[in-house]
Protein backbone atom coordinates (compact mmCIF):
# COMPACT_ATOMS: atom_id res chain seq x y z
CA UNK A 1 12.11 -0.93 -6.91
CA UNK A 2 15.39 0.48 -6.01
CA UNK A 3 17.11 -2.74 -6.16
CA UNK A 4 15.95 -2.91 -9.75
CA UNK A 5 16.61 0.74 -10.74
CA UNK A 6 20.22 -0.11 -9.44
CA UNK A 7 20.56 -3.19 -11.96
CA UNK A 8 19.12 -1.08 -15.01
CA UNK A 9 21.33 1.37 -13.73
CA UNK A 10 18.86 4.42 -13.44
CA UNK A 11 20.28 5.42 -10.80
CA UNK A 12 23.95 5.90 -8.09
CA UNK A 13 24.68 7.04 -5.20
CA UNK A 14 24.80 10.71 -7.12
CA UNK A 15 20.86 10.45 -7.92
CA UNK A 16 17.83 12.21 -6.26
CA UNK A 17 15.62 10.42 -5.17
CA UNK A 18 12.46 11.65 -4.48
CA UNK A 19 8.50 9.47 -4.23
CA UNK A 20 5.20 10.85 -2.76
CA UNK A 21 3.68 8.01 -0.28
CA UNK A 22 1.11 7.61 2.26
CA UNK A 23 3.57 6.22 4.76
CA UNK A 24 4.48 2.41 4.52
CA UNK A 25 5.83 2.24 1.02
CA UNK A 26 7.84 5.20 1.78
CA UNK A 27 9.27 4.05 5.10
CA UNK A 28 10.63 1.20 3.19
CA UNK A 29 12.05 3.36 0.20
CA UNK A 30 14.24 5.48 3.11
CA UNK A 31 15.47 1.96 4.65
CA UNK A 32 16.49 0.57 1.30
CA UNK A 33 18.25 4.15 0.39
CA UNK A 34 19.86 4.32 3.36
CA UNK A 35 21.86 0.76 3.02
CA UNK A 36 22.48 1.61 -0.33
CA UNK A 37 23.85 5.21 0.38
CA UNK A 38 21.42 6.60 -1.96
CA UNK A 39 19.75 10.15 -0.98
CA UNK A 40 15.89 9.91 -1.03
CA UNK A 41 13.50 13.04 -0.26
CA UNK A 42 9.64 11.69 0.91
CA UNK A 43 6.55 13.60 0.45
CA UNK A 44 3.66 13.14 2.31
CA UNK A 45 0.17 14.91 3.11
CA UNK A 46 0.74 16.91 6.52
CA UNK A 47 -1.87 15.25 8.48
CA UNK A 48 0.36 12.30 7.96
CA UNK A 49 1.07 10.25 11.55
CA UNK A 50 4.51 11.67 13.53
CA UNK A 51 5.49 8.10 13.87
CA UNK A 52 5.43 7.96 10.26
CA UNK A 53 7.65 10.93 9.83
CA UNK A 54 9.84 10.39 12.11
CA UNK A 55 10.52 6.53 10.92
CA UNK A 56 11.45 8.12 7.57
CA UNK A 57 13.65 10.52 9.50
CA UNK A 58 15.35 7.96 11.28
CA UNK A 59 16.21 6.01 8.25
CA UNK A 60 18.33 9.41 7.00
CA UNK A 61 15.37 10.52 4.78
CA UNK A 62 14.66 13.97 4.28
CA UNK A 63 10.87 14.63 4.76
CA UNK A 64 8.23 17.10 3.04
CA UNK A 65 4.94 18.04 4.32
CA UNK A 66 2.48 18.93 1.45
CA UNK A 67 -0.88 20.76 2.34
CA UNK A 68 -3.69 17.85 3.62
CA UNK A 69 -6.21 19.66 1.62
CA UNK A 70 -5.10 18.43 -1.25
CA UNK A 71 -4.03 15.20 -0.11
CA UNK A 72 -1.95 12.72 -1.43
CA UNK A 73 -2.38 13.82 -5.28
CA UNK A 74 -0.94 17.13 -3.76
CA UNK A 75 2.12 14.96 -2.63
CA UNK A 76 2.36 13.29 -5.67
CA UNK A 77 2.15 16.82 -7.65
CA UNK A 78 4.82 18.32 -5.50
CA UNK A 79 7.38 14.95 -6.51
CA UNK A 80 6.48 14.94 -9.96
CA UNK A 81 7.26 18.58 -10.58
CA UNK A 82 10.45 18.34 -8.67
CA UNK A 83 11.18 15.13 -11.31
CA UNK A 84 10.36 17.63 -14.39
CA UNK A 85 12.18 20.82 -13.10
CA UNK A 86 14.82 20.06 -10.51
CA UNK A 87 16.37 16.59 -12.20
CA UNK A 88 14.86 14.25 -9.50
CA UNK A 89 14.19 10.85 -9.92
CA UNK A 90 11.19 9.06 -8.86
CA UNK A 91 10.85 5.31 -8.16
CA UNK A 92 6.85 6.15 -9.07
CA UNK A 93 5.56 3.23 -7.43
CA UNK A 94 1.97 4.27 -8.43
CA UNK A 95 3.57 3.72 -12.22
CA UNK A 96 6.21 1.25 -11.47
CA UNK A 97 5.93 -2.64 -12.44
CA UNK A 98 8.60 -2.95 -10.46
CA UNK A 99 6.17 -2.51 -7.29
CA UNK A 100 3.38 -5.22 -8.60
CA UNK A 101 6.50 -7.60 -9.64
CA UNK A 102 7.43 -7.74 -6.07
CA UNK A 103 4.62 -9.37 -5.04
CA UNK A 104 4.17 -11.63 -8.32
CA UNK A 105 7.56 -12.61 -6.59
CA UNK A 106 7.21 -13.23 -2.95
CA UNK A 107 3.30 -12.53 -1.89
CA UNK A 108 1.73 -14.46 -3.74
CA UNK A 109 3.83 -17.77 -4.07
CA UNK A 110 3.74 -17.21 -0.36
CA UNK A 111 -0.21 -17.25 0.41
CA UNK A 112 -0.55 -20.29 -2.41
CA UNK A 113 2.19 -21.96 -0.46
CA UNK A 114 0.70 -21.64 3.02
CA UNK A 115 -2.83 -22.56 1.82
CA UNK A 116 -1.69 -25.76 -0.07
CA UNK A 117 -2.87 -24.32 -3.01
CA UNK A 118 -6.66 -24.09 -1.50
CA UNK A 119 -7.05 -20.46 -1.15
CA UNK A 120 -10.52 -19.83 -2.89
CA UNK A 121 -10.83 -16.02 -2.21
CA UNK A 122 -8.08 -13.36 -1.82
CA UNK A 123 -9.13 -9.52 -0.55
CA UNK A 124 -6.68 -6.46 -0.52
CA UNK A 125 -6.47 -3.43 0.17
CA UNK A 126 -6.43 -0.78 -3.11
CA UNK A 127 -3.66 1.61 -2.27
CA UNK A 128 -1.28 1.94 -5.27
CA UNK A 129 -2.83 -1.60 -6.21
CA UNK A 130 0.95 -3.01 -6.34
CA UNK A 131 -0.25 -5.98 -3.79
CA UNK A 132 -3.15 -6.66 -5.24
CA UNK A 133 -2.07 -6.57 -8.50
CA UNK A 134 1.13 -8.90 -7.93
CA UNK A 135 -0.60 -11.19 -6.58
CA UNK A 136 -3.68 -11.30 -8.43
CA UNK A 137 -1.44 -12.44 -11.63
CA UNK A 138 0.26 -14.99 -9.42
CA UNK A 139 -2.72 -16.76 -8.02
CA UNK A 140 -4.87 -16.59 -11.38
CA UNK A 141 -2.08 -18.21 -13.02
CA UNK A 142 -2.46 -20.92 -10.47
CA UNK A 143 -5.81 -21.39 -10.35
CA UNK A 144 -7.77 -19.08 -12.44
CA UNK A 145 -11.02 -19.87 -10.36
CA UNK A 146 -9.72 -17.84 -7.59
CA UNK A 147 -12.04 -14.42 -6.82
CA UNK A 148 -9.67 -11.52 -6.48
CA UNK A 149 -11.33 -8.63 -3.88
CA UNK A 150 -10.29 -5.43 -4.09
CA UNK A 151 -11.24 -3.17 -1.02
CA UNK A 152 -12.21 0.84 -1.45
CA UNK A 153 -13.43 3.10 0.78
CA UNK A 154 -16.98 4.74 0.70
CA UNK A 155 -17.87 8.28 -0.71
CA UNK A 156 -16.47 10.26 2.33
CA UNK A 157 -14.11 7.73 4.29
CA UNK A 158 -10.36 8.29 4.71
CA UNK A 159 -8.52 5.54 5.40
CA UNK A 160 -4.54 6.00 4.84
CA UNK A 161 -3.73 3.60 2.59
CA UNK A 162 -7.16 2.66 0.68
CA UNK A 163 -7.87 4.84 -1.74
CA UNK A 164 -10.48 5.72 -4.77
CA UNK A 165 -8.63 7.50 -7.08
CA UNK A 166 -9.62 10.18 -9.47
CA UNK A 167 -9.02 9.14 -13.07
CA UNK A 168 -6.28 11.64 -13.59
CA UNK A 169 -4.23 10.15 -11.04
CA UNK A 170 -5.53 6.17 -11.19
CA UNK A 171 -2.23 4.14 -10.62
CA UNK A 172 -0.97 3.17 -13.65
CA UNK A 173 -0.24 -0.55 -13.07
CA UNK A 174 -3.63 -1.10 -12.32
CA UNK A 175 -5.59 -3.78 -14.50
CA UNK A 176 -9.07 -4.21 -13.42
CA UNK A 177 -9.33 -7.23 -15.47
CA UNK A 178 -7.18 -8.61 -12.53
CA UNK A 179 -9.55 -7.55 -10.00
CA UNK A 180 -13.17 -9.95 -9.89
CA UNK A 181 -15.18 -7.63 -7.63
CA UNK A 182 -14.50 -4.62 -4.91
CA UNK A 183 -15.94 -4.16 -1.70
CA UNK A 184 -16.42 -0.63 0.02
CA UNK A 185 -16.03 -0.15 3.81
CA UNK A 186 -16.04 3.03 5.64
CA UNK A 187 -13.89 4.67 7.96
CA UNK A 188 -15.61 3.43 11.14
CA UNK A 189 -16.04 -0.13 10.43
CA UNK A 190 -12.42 0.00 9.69
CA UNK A 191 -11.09 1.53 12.85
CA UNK A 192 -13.96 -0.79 15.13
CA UNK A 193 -11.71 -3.67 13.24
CA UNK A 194 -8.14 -2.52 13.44
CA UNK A 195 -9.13 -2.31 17.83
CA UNK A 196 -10.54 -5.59 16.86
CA UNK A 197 -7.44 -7.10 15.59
CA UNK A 198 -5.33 -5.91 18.98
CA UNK A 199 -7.45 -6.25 21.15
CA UNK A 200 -9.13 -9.99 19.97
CA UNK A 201 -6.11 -11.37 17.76
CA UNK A 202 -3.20 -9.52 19.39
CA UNK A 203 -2.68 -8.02 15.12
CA UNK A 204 -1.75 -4.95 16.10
CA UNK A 205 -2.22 -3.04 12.65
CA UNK A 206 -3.41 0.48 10.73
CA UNK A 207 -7.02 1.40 9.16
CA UNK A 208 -6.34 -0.08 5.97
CA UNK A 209 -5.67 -4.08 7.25
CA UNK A 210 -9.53 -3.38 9.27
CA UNK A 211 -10.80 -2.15 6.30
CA UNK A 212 -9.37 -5.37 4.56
CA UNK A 213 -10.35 -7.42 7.28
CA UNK A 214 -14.06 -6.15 7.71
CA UNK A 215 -14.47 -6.80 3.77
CA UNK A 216 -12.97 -10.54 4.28
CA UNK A 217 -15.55 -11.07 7.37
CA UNK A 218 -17.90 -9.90 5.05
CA UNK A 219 -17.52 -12.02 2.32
CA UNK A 220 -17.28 -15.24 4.57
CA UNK A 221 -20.97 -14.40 5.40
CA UNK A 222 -21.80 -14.89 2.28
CA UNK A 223 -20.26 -18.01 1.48
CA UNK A 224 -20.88 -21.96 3.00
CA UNK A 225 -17.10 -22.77 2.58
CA UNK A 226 -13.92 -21.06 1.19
CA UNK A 227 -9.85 -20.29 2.17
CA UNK A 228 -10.13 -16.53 2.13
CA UNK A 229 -6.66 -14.71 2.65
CA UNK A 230 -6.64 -10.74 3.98
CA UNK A 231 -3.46 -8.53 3.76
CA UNK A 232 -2.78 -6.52 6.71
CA UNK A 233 -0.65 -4.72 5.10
CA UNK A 234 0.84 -1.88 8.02
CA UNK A 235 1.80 -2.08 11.63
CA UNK A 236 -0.71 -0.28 14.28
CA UNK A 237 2.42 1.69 16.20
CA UNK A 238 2.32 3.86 13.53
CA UNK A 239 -0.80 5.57 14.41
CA UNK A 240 -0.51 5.44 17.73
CA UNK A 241 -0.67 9.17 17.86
CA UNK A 242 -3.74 9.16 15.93
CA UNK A 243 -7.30 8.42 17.58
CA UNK A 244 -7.42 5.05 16.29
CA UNK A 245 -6.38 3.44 19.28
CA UNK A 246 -8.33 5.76 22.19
């Protein structure tokens, strides 16, 4: 996204940057300003993981905690009324083609690739819906047979980085026409399968890759044969000072 912003030229080294994120998307935004020299401010829900924070930190981003009550559309509230009053620009990734394109690009060319062109079912995660919906356009236009999952989480489950979004703040990229079904898991199943994944695969990863993976298991269950591909889609040292891992 900033790449591209750079070619258009939206933005130089005298922009503001400035993007509410849940944490992974955002740690990669301060990387990627920081080669570039560009100054990026990061907004996240306080209940956000310290690892988290202090990645973005490390990278030379400047950090701001919004209230957890209101959660991630609080972050994204705080961002887009710094874009409207204090000249800030926001990459917008929950808006931005830009996000889906990359993995039109490089995800999905990648996963047809590695499964010889065999992969029958693909499930992701529903974040900002840039991965699923990247790749969604990729593989259909390979093989339109292939089932697209898209994984939510129950009424009442929070797992960073799956989310059910209100229709006022429903990513904007999202198609659903590029989506064939969604699963729902909840919280716990997700955090019995992210230990899973350490502990039984050595994929040390966050909530939202269990989440993904107990939806894949799932789905196998119901099927007598298939190639079905699961993002895990963050890393599990950042939420090490959670209680995922006790």
């Amino acid at each position: 996204m900033i790449q591209s912003a750079l070619d258009r030229a939206e933005i130089d080294t005298n922009t503001k940057l400035i993007e509410a994120t849940s944490g992974n998307t955002g740690i990669a935004l301060a990387m990627i300003a920081g080669v570039f020299g560009l100054d990026i401010e990061l907004v996240m829900p306080e209940n956000a993981t310290k690892e988290r924070v202090q990645t973005m930190r490390a990278y030379g981003a400047k950090v701001t905690l919004t209230s957890s009550d209101t959660g991630i559309e609080g972050a994204r509230d705080y961002a887009e009324d710094k874009v409207n009053h204090e000249g800030y620009f926001m990459m917008n990734q929950f808006a931005n083609p830009d996000n889906w394109k990359a993995h039109y690009k490089s995800t999905g060319p990648e996963i047809w690739r590695d499964t010889a062109g065999e992969i029958t079912h693909f499930v992701s995660s529903m974040g900002t819906t840039g991965t699923i919906m990247g790749t969604s356009t990729y593989l259909k236009e390979q093989n339109p047979n292939v089932e697209i999952v898209g994984v939510q989480p129950t009424e009442g489950s929070r797992i960073p980085g799956i989310r059910k979004w209100p229709e006022a703040y429903l990513p904007k990229i999202f198609n659903p026409e590029k989506v064939d079904r969604v699963m729902e898991v909840n919280q716990t199943d997700a955090v019995i399968m992210a230990k899973r994944l350490a502990k039984e695969e050595g994929i040390f990863s966050g909530m939202s890759s269990g989440g993904a993976a107990t939806a894949a298991l799932q789905l196998a269950e119901t099927l007598d044969e298939g190639v079905i591909v699961s993002i895990v889609c963050d890393r599990g040292d950042r939420y090490l000072s959670s209680r995922i891992f006790e």
